[in-house]
C-alpha atoms as a PDB file:
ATOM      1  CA  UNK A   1     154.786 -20.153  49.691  1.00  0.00           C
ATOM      2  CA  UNK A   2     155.684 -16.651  48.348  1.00  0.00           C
ATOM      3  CA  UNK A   3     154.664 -15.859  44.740  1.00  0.00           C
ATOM      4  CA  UNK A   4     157.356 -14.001  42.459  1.00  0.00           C
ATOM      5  CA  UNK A   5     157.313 -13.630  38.774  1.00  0.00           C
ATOM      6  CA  UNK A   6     159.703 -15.910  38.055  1.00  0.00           C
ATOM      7  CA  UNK A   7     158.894 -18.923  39.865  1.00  0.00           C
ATOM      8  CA  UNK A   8     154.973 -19.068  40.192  1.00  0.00           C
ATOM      9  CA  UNK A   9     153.305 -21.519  38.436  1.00  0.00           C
ATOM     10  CA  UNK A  10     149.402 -20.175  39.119  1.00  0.00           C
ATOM     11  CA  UNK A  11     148.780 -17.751  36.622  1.00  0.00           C
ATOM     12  CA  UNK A  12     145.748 -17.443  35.132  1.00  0.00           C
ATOM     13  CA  UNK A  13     144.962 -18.162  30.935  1.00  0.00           C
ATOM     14  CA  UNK A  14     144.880 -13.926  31.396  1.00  0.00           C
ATOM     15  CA  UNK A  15     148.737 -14.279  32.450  1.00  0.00           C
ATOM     16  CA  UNK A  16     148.337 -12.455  35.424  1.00  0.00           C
ATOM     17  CA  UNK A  17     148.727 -14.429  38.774  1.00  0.00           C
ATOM     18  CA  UNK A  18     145.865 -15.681  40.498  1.00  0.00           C
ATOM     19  CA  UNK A  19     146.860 -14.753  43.929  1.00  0.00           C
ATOM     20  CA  UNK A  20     146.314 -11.548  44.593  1.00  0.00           C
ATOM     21  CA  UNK A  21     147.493 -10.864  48.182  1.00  0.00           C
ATOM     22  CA  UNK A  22     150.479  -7.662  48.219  1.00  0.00           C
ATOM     23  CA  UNK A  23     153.905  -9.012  47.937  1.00  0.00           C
ATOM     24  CA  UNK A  24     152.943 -11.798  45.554  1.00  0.00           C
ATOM     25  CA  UNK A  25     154.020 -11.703  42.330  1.00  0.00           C
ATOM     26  CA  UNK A  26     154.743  -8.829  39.986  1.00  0.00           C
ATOM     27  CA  UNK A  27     151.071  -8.840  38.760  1.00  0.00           C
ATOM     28  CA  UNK A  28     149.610  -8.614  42.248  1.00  0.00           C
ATOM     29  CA  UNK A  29     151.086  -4.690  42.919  1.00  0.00           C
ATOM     30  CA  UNK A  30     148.247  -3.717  40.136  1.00  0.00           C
ATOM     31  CA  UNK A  31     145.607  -5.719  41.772  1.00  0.00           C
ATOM     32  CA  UNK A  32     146.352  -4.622  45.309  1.00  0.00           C
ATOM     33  CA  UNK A  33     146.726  -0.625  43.583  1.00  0.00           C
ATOM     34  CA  UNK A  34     143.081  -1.409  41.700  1.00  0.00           C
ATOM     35  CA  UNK A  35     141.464  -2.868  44.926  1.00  0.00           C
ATOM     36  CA  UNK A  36     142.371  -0.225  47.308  1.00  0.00           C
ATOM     37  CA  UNK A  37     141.462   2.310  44.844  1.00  0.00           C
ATOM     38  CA  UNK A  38     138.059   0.508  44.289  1.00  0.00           C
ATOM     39  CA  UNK A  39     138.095   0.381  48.245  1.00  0.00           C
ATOM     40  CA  UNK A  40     138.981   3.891  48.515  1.00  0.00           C
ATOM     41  CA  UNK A  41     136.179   5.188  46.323  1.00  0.00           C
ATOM     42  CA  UNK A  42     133.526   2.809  47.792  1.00  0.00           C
ATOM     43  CA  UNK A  43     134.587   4.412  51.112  1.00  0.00           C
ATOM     44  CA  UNK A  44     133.757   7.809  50.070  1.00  0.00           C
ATOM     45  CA  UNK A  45     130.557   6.723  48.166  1.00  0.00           C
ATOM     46  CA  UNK A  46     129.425   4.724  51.380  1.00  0.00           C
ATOM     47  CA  UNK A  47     130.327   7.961  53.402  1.00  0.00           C
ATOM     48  CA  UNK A  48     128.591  10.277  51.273  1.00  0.00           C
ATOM     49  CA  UNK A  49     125.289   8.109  51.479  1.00  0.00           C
ATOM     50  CA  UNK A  50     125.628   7.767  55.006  1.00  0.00           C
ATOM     51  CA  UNK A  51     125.463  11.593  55.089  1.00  0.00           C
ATOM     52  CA  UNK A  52     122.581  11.719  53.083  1.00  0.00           C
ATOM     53  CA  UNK A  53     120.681   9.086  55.367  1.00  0.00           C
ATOM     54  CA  UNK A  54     121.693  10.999  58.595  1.00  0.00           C
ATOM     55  CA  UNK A  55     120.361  14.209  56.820  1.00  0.00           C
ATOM     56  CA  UNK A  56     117.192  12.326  55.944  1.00  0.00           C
ATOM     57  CA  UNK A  57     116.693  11.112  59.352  1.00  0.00           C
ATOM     58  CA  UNK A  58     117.243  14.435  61.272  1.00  0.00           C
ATOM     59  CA  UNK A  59     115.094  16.296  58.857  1.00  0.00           C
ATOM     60  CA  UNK A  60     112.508  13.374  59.803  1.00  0.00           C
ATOM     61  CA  UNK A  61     113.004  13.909  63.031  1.00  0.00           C
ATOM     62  CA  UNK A  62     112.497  17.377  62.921  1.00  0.00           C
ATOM     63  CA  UNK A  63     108.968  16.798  61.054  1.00  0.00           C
ATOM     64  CA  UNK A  64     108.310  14.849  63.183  1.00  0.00           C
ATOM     65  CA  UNK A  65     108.690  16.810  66.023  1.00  0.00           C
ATOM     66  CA  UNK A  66     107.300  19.804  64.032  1.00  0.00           C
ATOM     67  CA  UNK A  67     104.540  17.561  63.631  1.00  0.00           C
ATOM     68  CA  UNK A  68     103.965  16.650  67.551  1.00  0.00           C
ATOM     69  CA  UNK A  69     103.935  20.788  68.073  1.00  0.00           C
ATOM     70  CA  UNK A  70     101.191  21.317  65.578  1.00  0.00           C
ATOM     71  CA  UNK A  71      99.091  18.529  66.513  1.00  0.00           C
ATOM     72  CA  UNK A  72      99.361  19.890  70.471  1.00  0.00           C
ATOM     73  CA  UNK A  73      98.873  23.352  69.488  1.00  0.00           C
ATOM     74  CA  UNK A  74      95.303  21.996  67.788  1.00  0.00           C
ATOM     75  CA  UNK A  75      94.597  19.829  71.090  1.00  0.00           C
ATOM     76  CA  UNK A  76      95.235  23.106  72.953  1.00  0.00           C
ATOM     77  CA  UNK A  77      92.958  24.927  71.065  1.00  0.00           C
ATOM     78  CA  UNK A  78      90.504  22.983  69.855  1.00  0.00           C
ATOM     79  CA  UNK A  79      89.677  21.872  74.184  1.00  0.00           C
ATOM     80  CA  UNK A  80      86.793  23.962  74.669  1.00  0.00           C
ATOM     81  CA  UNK A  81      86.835  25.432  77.805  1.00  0.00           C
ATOM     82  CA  UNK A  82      83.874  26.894  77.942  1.00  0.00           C
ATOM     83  CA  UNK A  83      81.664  23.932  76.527  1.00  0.00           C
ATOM     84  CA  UNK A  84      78.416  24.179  78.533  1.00  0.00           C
ATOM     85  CA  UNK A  85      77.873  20.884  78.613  1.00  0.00           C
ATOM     86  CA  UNK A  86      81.036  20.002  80.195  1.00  0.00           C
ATOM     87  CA  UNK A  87      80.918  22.850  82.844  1.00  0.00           C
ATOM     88  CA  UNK A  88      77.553  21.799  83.718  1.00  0.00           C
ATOM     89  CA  UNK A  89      78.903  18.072  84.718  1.00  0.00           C
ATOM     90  CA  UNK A  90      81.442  19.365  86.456  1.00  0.00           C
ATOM     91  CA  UNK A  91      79.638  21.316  88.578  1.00  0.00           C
ATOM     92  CA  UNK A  92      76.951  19.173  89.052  1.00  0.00           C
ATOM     93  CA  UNK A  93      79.350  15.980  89.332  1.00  0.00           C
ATOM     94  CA  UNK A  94      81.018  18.371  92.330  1.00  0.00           C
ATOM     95  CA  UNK A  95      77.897  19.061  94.124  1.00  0.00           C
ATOM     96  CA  UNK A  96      77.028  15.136  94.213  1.00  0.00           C
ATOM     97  CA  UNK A  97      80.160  14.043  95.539  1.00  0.00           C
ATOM     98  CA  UNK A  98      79.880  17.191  98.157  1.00  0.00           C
ATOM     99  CA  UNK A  99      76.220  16.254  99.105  1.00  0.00           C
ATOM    100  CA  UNK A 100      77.201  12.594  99.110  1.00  0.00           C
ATOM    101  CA  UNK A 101      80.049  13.448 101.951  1.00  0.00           C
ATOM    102  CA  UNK A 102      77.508  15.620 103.924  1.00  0.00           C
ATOM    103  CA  UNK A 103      74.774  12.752 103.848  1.00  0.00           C
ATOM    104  CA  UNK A 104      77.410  10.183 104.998  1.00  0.00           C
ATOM    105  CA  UNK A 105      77.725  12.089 108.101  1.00  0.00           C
ATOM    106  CA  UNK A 106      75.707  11.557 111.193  1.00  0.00           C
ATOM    107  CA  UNK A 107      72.725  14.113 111.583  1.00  0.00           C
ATOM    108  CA  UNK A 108      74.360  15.633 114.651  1.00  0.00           C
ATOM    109  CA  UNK A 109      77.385  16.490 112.330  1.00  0.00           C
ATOM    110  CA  UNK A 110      76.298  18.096 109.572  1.00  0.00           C
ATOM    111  CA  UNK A 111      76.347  21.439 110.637  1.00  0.00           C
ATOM    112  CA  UNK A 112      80.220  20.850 111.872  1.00  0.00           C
ATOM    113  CA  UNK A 113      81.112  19.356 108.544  1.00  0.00           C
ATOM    114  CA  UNK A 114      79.089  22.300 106.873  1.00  0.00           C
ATOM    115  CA  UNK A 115      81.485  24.660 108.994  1.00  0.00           C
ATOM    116  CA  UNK A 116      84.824  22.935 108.411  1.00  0.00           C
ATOM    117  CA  UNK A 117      83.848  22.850 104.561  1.00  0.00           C
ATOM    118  CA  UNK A 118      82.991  26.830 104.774  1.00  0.00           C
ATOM    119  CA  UNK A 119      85.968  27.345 106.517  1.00  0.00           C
ATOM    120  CA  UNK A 120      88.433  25.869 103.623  1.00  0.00           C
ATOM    121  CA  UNK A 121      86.289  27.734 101.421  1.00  0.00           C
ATOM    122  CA  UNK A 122      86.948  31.181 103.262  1.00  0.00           C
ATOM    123  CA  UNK A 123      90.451  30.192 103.622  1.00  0.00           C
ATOM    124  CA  UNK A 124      90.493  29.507  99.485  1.00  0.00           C
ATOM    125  CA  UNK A 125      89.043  32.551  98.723  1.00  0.00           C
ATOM    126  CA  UNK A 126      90.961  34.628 101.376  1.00  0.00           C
ATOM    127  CA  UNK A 127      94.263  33.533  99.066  1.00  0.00           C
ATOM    128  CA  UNK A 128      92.662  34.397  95.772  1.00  0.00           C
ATOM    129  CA  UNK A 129      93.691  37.496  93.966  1.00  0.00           C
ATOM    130  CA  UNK A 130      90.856  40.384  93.696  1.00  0.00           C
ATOM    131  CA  UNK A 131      89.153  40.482  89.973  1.00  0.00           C
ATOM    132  CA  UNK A 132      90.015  43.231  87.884  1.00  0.00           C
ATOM    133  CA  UNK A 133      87.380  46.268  87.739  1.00  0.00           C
ATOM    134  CA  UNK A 134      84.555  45.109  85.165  1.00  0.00           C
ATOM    135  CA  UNK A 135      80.975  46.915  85.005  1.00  0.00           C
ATOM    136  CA  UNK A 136      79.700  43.603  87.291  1.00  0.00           C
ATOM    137  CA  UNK A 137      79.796  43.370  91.038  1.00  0.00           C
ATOM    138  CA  UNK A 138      81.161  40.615  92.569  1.00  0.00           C
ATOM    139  CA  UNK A 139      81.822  40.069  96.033  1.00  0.00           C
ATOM    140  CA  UNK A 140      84.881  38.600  97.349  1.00  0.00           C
ATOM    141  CA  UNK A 141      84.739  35.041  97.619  1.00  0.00           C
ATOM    142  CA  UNK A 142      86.021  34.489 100.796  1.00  0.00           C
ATOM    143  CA  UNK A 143      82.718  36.896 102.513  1.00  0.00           C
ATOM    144  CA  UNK A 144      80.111  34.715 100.521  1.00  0.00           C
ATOM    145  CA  UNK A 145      81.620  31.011 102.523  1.00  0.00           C
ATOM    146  CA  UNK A 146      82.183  33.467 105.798  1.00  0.00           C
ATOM    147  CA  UNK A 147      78.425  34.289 105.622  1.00  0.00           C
ATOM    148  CA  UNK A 148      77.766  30.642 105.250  1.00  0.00           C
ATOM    149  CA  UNK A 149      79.608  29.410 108.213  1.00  0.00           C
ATOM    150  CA  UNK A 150      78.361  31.969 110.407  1.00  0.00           C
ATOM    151  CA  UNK A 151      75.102  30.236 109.358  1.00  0.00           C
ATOM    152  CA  UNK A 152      76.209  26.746 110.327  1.00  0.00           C
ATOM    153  CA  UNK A 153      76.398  28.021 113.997  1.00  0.00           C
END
């Protein structure tokens, strides 16, 4: 049932009618007008905090990720290289597994699996780039593993 002025019967003890739908009632063109201005600012208010919380998140992100960088950049420097320790397993854990392969090998063998080693050593060192002048000698890698092959013979 549509709502006029005249013939509705639900108004409120404030006189105004208690439907407030557009198109019902005098009254209701002032409560439609209010909510819709209400709805209007609460849509720019809502919009302007969303902005905010998008800010808030990108500028987390970016700490975040600003964060990440710094904490790699102290992984990266912090890895010591050149940690004795560390160099010393290394080399030593490589010599095991190398003597290991060479004592799994028949007697006969060895001196073939000596040679084939040699040879991807002088192969290795063939490909490596020559060391810049410094006041030490060092001879090229690939003559020390040719001298040892030549021994395996």
């Amino acid at each position: 049932m549509r709502h006029t002025a005249k013939k509705c019967d639900q108004y409120s003890d404030a006189g105004e009618c208690r439907y407030d739908v557009e198109g019902y009632c005098g009254y209701s063109q002032q409560v439609v007008d209010a909510l819709t201005k209400e709805r209007d600012e609460l849509k720019a208010e809502r919009n302007k905090y969303i902005q905010v919380m998008m800010d808030a998140a990108f500028e987390s992100i970016a700490s975040i990720k600003s964060e990440l960088q710094i904490e790699l950049e102290k992984i990266q420097f912090n890895y010591d290289l050149m940690d004795d320790e560390t160099n010393r397993e290394q080399v030593a854990g490589f010599y095991k597994t190398w003597i290991d392969k060479i004592d799994a090998t028949p007697k006969l063998g060895r001196s073939l699996t000596l040679y084939q080693d040699f040879s991807s050593a002088f192969v290795l060192g063939k490909q490596l780039p020559t060391l810049p002048p410094s006041g030490n000698y060092a001879r090229r890698p690939e003559k020390v593993a040719e001298l040892f092959m030549l021994n395996c013979l």
